[in-house]
N, C-alpha and C. Protein backbone atom coordinates (compact mmCIF):
# COMPACT_ATOMS: atom_id res chain seq x y z
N UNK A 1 33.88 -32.59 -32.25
CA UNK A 1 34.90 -33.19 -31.42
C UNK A 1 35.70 -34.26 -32.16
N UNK A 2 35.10 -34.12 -33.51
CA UNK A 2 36.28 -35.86 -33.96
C UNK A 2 35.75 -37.54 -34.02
N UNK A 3 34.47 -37.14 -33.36
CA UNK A 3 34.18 -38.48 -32.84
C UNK A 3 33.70 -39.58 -33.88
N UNK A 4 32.97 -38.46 -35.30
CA UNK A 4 32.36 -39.45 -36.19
C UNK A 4 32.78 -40.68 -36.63
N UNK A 5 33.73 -40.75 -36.83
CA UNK A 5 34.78 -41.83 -37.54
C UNK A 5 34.74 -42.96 -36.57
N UNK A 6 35.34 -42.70 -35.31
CA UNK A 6 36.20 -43.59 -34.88
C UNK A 6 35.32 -44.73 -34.23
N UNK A 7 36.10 -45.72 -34.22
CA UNK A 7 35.62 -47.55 -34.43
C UNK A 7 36.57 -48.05 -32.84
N UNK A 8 35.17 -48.49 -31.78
CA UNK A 8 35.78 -49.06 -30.51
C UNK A 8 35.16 -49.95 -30.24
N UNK A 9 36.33 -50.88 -29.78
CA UNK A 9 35.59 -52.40 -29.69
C UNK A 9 35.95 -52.42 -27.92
N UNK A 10 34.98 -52.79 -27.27
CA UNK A 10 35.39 -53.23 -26.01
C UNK A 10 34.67 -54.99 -25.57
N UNK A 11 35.34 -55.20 -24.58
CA UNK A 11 34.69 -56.89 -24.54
C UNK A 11 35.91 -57.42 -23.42
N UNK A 12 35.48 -59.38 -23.20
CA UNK A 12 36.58 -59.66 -22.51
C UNK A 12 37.09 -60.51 -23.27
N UNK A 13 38.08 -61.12 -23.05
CA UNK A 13 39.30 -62.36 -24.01
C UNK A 13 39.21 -63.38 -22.35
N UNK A 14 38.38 -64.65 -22.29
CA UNK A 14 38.50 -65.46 -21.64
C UNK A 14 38.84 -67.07 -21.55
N UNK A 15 39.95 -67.21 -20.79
CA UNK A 15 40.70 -68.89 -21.40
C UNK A 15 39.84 -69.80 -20.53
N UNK A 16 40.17 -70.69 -20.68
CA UNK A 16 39.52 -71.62 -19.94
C UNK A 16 40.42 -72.93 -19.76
N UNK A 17 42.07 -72.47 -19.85
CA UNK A 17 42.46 -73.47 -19.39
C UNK A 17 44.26 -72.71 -18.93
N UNK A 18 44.88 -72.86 -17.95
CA UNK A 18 46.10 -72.70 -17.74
C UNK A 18 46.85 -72.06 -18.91
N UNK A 19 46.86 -73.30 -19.82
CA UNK A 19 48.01 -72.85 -21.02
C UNK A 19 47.52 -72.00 -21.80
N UNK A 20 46.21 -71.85 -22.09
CA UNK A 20 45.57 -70.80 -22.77
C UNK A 20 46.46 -69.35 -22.24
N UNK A 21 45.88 -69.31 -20.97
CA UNK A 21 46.42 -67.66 -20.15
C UNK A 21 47.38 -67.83 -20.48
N UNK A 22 48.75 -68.65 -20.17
CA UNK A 22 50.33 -68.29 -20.39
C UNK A 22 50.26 -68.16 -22.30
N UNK A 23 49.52 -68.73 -22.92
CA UNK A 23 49.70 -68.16 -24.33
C UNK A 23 49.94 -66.54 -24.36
N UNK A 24 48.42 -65.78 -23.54
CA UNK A 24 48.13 -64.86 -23.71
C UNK A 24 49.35 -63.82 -23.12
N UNK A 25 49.28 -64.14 -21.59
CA UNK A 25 50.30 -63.38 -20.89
C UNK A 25 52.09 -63.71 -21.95
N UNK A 26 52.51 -64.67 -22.40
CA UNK A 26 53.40 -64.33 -22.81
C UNK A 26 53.19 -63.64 -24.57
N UNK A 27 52.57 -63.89 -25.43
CA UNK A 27 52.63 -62.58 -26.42
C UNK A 27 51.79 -61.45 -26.12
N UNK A 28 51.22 -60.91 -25.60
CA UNK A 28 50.24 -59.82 -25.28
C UNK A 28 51.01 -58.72 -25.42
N UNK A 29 52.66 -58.33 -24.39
CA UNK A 29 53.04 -57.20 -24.56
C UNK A 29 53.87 -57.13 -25.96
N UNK A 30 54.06 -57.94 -26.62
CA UNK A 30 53.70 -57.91 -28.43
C UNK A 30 53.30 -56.95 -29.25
N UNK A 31 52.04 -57.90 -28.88
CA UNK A 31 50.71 -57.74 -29.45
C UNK A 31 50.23 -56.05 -29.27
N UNK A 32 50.39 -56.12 -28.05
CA UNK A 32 50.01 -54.14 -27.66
C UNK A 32 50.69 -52.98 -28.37
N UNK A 33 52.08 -53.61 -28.15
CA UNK A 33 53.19 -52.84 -28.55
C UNK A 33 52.83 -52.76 -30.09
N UNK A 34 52.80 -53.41 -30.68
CA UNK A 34 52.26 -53.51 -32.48
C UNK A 34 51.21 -52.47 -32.64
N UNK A 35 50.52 -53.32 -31.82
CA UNK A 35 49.00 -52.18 -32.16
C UNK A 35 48.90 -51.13 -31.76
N UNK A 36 49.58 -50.72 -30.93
CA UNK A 36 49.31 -49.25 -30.53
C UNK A 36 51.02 -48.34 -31.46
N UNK A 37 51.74 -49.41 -32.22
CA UNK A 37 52.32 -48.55 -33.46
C UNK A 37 51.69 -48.36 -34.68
N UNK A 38 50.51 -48.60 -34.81
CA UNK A 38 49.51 -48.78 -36.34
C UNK A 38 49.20 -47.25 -35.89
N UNK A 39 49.18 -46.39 -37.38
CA UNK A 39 48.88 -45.38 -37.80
C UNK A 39 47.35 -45.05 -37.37
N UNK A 40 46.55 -45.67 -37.10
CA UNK A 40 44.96 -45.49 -36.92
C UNK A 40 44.95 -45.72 -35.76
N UNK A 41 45.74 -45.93 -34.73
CA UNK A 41 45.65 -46.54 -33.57
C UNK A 41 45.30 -45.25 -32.28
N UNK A 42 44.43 -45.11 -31.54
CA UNK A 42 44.00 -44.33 -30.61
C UNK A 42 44.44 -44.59 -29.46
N UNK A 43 43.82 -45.46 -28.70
CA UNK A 43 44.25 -45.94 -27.68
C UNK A 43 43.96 -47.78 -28.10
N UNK A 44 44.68 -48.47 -26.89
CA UNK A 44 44.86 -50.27 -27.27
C UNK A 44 45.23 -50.59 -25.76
N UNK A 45 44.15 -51.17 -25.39
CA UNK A 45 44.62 -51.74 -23.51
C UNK A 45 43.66 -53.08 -23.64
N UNK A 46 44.63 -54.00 -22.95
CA UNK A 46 43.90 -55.52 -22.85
C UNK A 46 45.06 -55.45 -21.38
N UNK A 47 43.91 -55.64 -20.41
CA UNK A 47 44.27 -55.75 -18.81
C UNK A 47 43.42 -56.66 -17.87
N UNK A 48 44.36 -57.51 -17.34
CA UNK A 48 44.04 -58.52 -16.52
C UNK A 48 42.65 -57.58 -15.77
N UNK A 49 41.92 -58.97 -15.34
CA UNK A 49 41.13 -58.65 -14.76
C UNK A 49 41.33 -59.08 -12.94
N UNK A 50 40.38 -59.31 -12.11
CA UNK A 50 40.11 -60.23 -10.68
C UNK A 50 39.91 -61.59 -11.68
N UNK A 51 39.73 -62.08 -11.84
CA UNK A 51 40.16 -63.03 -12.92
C UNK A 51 41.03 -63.56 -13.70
N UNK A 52 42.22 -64.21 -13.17
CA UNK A 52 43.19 -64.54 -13.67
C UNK A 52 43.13 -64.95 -15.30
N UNK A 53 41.83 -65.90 -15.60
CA UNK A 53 41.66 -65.97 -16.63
C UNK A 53 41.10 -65.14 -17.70
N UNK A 54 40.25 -64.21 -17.67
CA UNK A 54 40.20 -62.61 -18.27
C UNK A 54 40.75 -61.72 -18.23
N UNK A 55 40.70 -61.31 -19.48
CA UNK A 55 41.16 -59.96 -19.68
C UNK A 55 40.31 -59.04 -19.72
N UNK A 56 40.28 -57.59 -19.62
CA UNK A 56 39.21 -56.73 -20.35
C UNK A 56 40.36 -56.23 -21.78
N UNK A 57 39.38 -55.36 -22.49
CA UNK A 57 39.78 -55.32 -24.44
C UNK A 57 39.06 -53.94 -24.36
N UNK A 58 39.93 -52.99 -24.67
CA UNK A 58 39.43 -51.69 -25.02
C UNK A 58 40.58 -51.22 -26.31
N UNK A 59 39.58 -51.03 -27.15
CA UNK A 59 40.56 -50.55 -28.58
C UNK A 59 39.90 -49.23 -28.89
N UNK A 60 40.50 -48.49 -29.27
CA UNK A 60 39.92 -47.26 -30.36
C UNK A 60 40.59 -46.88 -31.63
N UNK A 61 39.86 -47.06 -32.39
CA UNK A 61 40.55 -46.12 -33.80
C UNK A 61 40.32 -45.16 -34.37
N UNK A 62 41.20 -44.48 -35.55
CA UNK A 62 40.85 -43.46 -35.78
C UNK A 62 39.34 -43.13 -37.02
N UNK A 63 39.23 -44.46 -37.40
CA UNK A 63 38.22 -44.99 -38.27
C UNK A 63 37.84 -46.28 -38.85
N UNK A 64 37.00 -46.76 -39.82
CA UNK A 64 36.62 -48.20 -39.98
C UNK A 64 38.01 -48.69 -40.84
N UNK A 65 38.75 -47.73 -41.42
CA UNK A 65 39.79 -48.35 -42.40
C UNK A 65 40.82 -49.03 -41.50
N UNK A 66 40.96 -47.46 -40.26
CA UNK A 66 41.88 -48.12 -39.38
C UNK A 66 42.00 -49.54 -38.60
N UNK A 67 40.56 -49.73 -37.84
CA UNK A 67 40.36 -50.70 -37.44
C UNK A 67 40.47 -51.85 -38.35
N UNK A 68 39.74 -52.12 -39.72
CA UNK A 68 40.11 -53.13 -40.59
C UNK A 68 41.55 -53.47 -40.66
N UNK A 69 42.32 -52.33 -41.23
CA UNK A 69 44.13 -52.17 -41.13
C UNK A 69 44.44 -53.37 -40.03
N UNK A 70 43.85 -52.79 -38.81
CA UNK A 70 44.78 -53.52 -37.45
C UNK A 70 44.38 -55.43 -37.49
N UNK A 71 42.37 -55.50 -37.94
CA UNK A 71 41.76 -56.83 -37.79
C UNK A 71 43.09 -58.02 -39.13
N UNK A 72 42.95 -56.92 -40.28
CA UNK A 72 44.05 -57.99 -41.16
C UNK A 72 45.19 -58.00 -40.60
N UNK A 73 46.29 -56.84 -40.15
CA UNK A 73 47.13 -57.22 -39.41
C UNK A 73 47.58 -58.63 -38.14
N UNK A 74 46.34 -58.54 -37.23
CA UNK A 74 46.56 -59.46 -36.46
C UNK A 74 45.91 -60.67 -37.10
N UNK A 75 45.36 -60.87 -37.89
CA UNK A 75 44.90 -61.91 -38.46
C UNK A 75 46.11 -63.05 -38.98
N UNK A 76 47.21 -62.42 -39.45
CA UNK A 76 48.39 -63.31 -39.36
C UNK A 76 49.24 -62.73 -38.58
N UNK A 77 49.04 -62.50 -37.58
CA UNK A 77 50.26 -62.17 -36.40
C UNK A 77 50.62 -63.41 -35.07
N UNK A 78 51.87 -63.69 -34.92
CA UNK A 78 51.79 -64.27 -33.94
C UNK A 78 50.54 -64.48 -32.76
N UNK A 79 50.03 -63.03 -32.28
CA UNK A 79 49.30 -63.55 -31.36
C UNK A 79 47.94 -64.05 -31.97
N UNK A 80 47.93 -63.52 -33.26
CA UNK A 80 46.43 -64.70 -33.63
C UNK A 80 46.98 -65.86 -33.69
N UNK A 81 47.58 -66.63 -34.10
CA UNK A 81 48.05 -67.70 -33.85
C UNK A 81 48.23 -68.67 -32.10
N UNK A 82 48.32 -67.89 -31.55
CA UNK A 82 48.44 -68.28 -29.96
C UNK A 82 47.36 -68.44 -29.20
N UNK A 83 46.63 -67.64 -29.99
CA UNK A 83 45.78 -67.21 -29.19
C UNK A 83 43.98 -67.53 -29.87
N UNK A 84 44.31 -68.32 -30.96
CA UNK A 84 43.38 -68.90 -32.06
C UNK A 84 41.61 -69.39 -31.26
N UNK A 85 41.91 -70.13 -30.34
CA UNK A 85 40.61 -71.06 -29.66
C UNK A 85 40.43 -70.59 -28.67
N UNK A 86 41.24 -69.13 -28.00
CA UNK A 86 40.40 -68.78 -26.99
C UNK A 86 38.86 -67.71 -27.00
N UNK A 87 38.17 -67.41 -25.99
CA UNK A 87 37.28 -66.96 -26.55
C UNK A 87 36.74 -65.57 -26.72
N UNK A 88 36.51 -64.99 -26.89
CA UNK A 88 36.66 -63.15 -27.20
C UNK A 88 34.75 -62.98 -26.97
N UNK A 89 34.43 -61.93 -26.53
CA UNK A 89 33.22 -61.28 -26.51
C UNK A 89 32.88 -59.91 -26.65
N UNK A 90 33.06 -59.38 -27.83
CA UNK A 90 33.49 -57.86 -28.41
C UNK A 90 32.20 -56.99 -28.58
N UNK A 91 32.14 -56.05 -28.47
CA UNK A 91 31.46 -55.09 -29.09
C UNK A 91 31.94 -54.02 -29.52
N UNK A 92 31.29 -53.81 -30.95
CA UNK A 92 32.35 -53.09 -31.55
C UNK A 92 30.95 -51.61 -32.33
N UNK A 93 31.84 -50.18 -32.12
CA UNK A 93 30.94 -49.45 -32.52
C UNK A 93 31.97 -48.57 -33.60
N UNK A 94 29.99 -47.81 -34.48
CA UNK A 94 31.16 -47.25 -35.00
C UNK A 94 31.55 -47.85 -36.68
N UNK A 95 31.36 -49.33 -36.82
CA UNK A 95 31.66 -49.74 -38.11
C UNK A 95 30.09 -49.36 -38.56
């Protein structure tokens, strides 16, 4: 089926303060839009939760190169920058 390769991280992205969330909510559709144009890119959804302040984080790639590709990418991208001190809880399979 394809499946060997591919690298999925799921988890939540949670702020803990007002300006945190408006960081998020204003670069996020960015951020999506980018990542789901990367060549390795499968699927890429980060969606509010009942929790104004969470998100849920579902990524898939097409492999560990891909996923690395996207981690250096956002590593200097605007939304790492915005989004630097909030807090992430990932699990990631697959690497």
């Amino acid at each position: 089926m394809g499946m060997s390769g591919e690298v999925t991280l799921t988890g939540t992205l949670t702020c803990t303060c007002e300006e945190d969330a408006i960081q998020v909510r204003a670069s996020l559709p960015e951020h999506i839009a980018l990542t789901r144009a990367e060549a390795g890119c499968i699927s890429f959804d980060v969606l509010s939760t009942d929790d104004p302040m969470v998100w849920s984080v579902s990524e898939r790639f097409v492999d560990a190169a891909a996923f690395e590709e996207h981690q250096a990418r956002t590593a200097g991208s605007d939304w790492s920058a915005r989004t630097k001190g909030i807090a992430r809880a990932y699990k990631i399979e697959g690497m």
